[in-house]
C-alpha atoms as a PDB file:
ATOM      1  CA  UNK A   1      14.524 -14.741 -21.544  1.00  0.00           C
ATOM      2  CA  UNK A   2      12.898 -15.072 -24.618  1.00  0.00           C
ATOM      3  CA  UNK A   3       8.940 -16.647 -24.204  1.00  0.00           C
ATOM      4  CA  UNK A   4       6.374 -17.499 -26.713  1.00  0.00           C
ATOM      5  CA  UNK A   5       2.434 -15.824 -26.882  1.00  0.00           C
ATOM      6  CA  UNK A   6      -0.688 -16.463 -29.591  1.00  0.00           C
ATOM      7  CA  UNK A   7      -1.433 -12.869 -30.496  1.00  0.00           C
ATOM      8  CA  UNK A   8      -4.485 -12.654 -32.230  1.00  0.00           C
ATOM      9  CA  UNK A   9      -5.562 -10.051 -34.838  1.00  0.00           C
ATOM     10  CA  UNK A  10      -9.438  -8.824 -35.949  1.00  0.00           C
ATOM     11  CA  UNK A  11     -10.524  -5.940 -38.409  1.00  0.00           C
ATOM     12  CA  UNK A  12     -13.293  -4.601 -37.098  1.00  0.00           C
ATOM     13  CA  UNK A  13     -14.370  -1.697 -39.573  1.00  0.00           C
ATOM     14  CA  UNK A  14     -11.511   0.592 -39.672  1.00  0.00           C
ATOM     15  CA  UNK A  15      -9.704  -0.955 -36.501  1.00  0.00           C
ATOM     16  CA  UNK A  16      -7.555  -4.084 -36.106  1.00  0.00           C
ATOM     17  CA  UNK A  17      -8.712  -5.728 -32.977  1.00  0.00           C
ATOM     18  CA  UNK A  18      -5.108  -7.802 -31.049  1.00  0.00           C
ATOM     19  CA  UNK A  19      -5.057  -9.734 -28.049  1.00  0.00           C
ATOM     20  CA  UNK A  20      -3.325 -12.113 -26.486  1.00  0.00           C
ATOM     21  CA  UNK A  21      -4.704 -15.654 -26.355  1.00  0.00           C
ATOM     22  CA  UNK A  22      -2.813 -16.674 -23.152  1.00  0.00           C
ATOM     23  CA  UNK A  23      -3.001 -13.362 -20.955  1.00  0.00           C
ATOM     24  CA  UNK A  24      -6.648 -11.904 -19.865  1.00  0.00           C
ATOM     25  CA  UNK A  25      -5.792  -8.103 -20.248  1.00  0.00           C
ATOM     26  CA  UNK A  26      -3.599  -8.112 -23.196  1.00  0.00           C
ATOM     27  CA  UNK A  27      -5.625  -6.609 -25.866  1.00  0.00           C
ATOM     28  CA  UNK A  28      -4.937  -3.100 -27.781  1.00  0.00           C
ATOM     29  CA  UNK A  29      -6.382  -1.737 -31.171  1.00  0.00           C
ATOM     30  CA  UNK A  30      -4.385  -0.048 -34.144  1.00  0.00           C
ATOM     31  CA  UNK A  31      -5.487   1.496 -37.655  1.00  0.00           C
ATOM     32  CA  UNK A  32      -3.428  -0.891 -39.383  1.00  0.00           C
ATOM     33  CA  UNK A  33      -1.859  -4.395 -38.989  1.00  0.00           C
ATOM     34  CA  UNK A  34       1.630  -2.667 -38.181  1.00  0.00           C
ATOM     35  CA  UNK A  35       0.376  -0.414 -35.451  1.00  0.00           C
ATOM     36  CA  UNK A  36      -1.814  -3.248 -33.871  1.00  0.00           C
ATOM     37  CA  UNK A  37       1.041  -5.382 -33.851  1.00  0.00           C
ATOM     38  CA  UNK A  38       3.608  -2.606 -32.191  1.00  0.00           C
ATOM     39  CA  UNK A  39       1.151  -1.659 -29.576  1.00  0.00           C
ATOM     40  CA  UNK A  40       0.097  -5.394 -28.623  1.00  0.00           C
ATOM     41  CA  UNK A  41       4.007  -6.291 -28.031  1.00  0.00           C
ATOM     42  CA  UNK A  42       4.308  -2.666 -25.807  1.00  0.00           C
ATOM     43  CA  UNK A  43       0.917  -4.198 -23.714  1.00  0.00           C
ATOM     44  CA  UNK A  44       2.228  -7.342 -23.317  1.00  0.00           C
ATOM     45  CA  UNK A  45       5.670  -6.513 -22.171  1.00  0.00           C
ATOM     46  CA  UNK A  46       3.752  -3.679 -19.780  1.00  0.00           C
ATOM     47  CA  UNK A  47       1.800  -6.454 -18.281  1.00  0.00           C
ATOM     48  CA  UNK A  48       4.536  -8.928 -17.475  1.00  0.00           C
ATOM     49  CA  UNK A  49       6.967  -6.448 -15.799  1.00  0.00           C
ATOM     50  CA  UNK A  50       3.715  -5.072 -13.954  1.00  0.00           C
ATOM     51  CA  UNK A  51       2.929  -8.489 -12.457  1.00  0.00           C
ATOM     52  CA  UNK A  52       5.785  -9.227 -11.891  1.00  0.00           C
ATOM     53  CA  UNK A  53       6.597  -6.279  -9.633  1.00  0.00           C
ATOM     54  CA  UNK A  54       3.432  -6.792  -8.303  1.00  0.00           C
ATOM     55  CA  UNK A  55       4.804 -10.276  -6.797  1.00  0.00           C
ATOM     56  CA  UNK A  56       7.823  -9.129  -5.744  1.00  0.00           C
ATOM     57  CA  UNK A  57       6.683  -6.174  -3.875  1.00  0.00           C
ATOM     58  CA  UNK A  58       4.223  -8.351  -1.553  1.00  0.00           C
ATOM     59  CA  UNK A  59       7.122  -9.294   0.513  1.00  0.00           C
ATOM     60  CA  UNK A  60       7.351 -12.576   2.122  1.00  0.00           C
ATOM     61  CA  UNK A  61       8.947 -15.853   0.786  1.00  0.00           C
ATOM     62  CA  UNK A  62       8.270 -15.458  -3.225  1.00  0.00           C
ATOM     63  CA  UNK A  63       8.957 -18.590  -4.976  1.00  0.00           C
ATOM     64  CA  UNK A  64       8.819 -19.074  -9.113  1.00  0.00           C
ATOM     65  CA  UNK A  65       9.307 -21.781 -11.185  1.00  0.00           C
ATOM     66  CA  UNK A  66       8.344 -22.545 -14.822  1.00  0.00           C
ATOM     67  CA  UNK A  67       4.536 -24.419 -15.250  1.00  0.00           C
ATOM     68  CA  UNK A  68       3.337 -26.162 -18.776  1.00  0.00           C
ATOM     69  CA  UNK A  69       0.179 -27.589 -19.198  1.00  0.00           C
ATOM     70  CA  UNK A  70      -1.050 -29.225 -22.374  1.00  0.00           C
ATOM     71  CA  UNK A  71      -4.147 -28.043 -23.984  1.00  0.00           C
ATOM     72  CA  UNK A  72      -6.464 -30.325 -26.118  1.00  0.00           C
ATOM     73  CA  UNK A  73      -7.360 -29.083 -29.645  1.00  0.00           C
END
């Protein structure tokens, strides 16, 4: 299943900043562009398969379903 983040990207003196805009906790650093870019898609995908072993490994009656919310500009 493909799905959809805002990755953002800041040079802070000899660093480029990333993070995602959606996720608290998805942020990573890189001495270039490239690099940021690499590492913030390894974090992201890290994250996701973390929680979501985390909710399947609590046991009991798990239930998922797809949520969208509209944000104002």
């Amino acid at each position: 299943m493909k799905r959809n983040f805002t990755a953002v990207y800041k040079k802070d003196g000899g660093w480029v900043l990333a993070w995602v805009e959606e996720i608290p906790g998805v942020n990573t650093q890189g001495r270039t562009l490239r690099e940021a870019k690499t590492n913030l898609k390894e974090a992201l995908g890290l994250i996701l398969e973390t929680n979501r072993n985390l909710a399947f490994g609590r046991g009991g009656d798990v239930k998922r379903e797809e949520i969208s919310v509209t944000l104002s500009a």
